[in-house]
C-alpha atoms as a PDB file:
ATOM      1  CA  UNK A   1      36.820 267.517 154.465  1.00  0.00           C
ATOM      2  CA  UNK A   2      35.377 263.909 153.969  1.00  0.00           C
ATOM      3  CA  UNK A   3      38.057 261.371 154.878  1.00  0.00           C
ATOM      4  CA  UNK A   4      36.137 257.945 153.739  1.00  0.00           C
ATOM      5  CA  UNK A   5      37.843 254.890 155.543  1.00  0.00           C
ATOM      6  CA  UNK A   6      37.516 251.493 154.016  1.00  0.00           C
ATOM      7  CA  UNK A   7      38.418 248.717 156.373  1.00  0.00           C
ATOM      8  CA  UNK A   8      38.010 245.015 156.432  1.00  0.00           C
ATOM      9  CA  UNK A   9      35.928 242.674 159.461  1.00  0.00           C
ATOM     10  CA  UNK A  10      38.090 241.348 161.409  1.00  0.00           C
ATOM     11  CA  UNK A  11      37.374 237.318 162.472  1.00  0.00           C
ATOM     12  CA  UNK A  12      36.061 238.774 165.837  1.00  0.00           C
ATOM     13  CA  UNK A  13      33.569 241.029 163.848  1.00  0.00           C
ATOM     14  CA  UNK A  14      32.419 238.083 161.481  1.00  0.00           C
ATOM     15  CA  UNK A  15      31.507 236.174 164.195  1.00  0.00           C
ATOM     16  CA  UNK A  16      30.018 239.058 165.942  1.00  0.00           C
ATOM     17  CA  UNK A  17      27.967 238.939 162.870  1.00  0.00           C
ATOM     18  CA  UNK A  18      27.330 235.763 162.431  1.00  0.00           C
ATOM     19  CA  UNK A  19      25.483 235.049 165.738  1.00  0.00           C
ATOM     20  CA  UNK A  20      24.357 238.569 166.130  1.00  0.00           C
ATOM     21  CA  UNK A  21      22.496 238.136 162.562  1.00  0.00           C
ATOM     22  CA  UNK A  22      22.038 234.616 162.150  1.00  0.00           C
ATOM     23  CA  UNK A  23      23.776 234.944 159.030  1.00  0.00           C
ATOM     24  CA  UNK A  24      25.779 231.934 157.561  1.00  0.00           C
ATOM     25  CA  UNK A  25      29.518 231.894 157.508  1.00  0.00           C
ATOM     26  CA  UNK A  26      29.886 231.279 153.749  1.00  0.00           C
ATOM     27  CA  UNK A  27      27.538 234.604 152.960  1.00  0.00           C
ATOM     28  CA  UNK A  28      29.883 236.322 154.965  1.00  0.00           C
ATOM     29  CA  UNK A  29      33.631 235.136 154.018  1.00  0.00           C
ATOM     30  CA  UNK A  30      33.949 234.997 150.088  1.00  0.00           C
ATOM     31  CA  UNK A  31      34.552 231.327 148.613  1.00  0.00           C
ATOM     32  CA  UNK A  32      37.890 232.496 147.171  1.00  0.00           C
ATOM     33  CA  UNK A  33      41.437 233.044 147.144  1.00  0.00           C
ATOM     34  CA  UNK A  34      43.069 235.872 146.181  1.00  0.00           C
ATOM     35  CA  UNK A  35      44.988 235.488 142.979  1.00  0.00           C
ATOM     36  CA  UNK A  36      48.459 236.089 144.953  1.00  0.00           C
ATOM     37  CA  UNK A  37      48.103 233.814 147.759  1.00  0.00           C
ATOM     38  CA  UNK A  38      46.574 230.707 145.011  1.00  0.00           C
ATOM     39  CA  UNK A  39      50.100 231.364 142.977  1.00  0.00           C
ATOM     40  CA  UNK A  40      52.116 230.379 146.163  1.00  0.00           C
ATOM     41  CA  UNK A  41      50.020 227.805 147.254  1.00  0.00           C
ATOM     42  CA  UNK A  42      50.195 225.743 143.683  1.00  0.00           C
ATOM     43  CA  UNK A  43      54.273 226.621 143.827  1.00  0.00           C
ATOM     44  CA  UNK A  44      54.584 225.397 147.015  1.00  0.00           C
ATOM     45  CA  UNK A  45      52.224 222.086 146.251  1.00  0.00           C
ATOM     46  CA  UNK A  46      54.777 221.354 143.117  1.00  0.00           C
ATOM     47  CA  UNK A  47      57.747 221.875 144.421  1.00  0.00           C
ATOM     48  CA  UNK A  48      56.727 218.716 146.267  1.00  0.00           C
ATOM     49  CA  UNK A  49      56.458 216.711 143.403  1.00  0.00           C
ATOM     50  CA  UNK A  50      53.710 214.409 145.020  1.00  0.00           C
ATOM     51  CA  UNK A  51      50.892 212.911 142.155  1.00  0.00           C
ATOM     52  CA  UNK A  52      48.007 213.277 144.706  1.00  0.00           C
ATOM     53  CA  UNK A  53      48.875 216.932 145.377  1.00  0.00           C
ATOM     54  CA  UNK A  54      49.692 217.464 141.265  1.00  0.00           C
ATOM     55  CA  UNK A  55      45.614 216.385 141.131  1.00  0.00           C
ATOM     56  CA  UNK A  56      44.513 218.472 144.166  1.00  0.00           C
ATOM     57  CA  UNK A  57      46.397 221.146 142.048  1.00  0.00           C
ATOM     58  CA  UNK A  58      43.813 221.305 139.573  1.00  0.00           C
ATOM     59  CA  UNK A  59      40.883 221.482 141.907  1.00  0.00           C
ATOM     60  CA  UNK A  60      42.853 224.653 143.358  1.00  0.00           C
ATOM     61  CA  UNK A  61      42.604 226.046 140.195  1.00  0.00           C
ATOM     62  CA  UNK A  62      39.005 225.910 139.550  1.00  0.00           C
ATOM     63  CA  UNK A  63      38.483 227.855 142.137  1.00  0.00           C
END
């Protein structure tokens, strides 16, 4: 029987990776958020009510 085992890198292992490989952080840790967590952020930032955050808001969501 093949079991196949996905697991993710822990930090330890991307920085194991990083200076074992020379490889850049950013090609190694994906420039995104996952859906979920960018919801709870953008609640959290207007339940403050604060016009700077409202703006920084916006940049959240082009990401």
């Amino acid at each position: 029987m093949n079991v196949h085992v996905i697991s993710l890198f822990s930090k330890d292992d991307i920085l194991v990776i990083h200076r074992l490989f020379d490889i850049d952080f950013k090609d190694l840790i994906p420039p995104f958020l996952k859906n979920e967590v960018t919801n709870h952020i953008k609640t959290a930032l207007r339940e403050l009510k604060n016009k700077k955050i409202q703006t920084k808001i916006k940049n959240l969501e082009a990401v």
